[in-house]
C-alpha atoms as a PDB file:
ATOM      1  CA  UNK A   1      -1.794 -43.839  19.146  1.00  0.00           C
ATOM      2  CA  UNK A   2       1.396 -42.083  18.397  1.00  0.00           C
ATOM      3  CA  UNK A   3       0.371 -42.720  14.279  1.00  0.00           C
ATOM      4  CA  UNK A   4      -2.867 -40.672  15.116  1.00  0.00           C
ATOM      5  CA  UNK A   5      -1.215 -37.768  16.677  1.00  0.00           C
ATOM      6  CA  UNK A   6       1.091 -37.867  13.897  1.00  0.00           C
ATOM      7  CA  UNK A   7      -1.300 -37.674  11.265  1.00  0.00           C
ATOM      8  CA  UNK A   8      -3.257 -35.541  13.301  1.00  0.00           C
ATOM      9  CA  UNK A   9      -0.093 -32.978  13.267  1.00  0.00           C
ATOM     10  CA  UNK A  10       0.327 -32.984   9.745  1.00  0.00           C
ATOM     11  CA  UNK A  11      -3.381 -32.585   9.068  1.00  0.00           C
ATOM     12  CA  UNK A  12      -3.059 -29.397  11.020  1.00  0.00           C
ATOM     13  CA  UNK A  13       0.241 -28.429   9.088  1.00  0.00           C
ATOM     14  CA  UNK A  14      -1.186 -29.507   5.894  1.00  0.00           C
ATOM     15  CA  UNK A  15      -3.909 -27.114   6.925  1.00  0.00           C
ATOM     16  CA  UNK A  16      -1.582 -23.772   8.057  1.00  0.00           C
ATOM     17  CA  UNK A  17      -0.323 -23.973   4.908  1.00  0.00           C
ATOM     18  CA  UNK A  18      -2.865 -24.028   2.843  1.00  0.00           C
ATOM     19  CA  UNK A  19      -4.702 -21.125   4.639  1.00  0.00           C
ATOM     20  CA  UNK A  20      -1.586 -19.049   4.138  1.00  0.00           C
ATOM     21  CA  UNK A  21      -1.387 -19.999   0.159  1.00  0.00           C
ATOM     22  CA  UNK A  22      -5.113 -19.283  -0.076  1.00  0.00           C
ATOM     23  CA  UNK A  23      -4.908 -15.640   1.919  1.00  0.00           C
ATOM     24  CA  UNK A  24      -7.638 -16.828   4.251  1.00  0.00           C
ATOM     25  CA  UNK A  25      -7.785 -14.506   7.523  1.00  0.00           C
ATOM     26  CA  UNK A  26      -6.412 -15.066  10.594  1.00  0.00           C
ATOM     27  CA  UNK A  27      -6.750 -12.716  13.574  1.00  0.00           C
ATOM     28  CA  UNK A  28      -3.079 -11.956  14.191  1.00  0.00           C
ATOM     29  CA  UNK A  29      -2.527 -11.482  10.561  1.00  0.00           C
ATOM     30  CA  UNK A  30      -5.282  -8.976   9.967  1.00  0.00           C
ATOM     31  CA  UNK A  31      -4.408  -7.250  13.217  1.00  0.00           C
ATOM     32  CA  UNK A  32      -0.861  -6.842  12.281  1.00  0.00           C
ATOM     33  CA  UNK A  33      -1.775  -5.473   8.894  1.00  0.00           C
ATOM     34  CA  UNK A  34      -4.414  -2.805  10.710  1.00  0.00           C
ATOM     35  CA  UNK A  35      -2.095  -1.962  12.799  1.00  0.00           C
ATOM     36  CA  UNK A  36       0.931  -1.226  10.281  1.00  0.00           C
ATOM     37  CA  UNK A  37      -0.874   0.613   7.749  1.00  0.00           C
ATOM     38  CA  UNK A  38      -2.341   2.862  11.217  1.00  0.00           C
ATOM     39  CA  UNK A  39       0.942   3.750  11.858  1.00  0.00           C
ATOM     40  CA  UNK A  40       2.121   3.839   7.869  1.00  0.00           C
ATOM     41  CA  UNK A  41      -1.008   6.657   8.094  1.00  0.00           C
ATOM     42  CA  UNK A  42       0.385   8.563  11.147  1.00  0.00           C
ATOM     43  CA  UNK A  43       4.024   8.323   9.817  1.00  0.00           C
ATOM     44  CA  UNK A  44       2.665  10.036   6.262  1.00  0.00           C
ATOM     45  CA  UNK A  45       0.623  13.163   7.947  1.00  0.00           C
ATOM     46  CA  UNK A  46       2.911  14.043  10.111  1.00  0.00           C
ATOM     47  CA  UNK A  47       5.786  14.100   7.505  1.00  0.00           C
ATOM     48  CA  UNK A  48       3.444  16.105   5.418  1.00  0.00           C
ATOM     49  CA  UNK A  49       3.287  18.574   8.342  1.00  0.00           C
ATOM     50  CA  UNK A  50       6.739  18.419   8.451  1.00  0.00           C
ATOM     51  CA  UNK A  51       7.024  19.307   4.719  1.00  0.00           C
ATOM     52  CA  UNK A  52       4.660  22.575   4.976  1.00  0.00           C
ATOM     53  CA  UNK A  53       6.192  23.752   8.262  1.00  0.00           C
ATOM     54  CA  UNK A  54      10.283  23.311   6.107  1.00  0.00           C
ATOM     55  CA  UNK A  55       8.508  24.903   3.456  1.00  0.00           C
ATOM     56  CA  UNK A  56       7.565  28.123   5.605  1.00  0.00           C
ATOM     57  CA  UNK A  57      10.634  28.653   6.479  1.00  0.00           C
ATOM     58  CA  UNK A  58      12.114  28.410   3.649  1.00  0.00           C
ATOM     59  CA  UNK A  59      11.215  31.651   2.691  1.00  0.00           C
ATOM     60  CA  UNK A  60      12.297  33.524   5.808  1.00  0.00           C
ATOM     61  CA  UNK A  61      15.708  31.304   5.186  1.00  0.00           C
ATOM     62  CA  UNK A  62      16.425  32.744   2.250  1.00  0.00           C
ATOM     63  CA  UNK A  63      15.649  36.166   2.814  1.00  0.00           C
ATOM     64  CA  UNK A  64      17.810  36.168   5.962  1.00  0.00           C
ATOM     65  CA  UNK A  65      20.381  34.378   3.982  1.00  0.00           C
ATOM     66  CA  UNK A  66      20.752  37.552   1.159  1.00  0.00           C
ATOM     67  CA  UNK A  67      20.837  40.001   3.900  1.00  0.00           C
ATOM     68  CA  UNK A  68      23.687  37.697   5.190  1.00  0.00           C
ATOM     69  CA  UNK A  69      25.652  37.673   2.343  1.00  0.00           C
ATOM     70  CA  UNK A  70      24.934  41.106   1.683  1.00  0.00           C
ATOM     71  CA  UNK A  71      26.507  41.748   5.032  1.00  0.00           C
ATOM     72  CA  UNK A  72      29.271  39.826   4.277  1.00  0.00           C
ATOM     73  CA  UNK A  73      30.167  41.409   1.226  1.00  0.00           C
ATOM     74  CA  UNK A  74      30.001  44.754   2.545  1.00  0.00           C
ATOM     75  CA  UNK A  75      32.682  43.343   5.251  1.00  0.00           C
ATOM     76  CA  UNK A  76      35.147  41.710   3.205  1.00  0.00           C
ATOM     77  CA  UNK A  77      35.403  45.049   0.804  1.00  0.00           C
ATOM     78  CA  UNK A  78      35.959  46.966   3.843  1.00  0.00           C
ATOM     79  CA  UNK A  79      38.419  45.073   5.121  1.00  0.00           C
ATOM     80  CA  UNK A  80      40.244  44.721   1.692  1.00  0.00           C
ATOM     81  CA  UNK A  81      39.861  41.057   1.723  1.00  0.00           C
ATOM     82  CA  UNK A  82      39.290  39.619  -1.198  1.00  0.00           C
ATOM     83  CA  UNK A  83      35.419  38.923  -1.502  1.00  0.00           C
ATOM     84  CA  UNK A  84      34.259  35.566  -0.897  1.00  0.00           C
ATOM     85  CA  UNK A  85      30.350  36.332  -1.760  1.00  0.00           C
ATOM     86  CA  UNK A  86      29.305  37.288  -5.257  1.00  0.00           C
ATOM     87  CA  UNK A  87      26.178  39.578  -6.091  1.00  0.00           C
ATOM     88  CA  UNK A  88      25.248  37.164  -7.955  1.00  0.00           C
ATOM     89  CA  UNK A  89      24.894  35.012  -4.703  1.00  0.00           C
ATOM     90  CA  UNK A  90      22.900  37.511  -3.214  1.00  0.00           C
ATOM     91  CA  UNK A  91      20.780  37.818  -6.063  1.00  0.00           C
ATOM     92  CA  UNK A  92      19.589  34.281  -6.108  1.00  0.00           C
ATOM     93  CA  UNK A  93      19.397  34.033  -2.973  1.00  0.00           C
ATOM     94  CA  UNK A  94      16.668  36.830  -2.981  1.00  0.00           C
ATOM     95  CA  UNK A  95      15.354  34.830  -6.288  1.00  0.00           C
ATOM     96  CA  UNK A  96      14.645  32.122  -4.646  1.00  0.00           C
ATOM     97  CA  UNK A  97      12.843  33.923  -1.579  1.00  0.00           C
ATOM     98  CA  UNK A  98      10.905  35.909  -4.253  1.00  0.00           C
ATOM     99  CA  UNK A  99       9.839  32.561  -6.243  1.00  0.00           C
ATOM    100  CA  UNK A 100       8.542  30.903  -2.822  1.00  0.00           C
ATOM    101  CA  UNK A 101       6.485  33.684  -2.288  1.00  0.00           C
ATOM    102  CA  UNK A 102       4.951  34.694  -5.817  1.00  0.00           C
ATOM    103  CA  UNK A 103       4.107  30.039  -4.987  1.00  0.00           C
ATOM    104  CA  UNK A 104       2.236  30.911  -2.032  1.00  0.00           C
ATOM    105  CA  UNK A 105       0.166  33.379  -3.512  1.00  0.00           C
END
């Protein structure tokens, strides 16, 4: 009796393993696998959103930013400080703004 189960066991583990080797489907398996690549899909469009919505504000950023600088500039002279901010900060910053929108269009 105990010879049968025993043989009976490693029939069945014999058999596992095999399946496995051979890619034959099993319902938890192909479940898992449906399951990550549903989330892998959800994961990807929202990070694409994410990406669109970062690249819309880019172009307010770095407007703002040049007026900021600008700003800053203007300070420091008054002050007498030595200036920290370059015009040619302020002019790529309003580069870049101008090159995200001259992409949009």
């Amino acid at each position: 009796m105990i010879l049968f189960l025993y043989s009976i066991n490693v029939y069945i583990i014999c058999l596992l393993t095999y399946c496995r080797k051979m890619g034959m489907v099993s319902r938890k398996e192909s479940l898992r696998r449906i399951t990550q690549n549903y989330c892998d899909d959800i994961i990807q469009k929202k990070l694409k959103l994410y990406k669109a919505e970062l690249k819309e504000q880019q172009k307010a950023f770095y407007l703002e930013k040049a007026e900021k600088l600008e700003f800053i500039l203007k300070e420091e002279k008054e002050c007498g400080i030595t200036p920290t901010v370059t015009e040619e900060d302020i002019e790529a910053a309003r580069k870049k703004a101008q090159e995200l929108i001259e992409q949009e269009m």
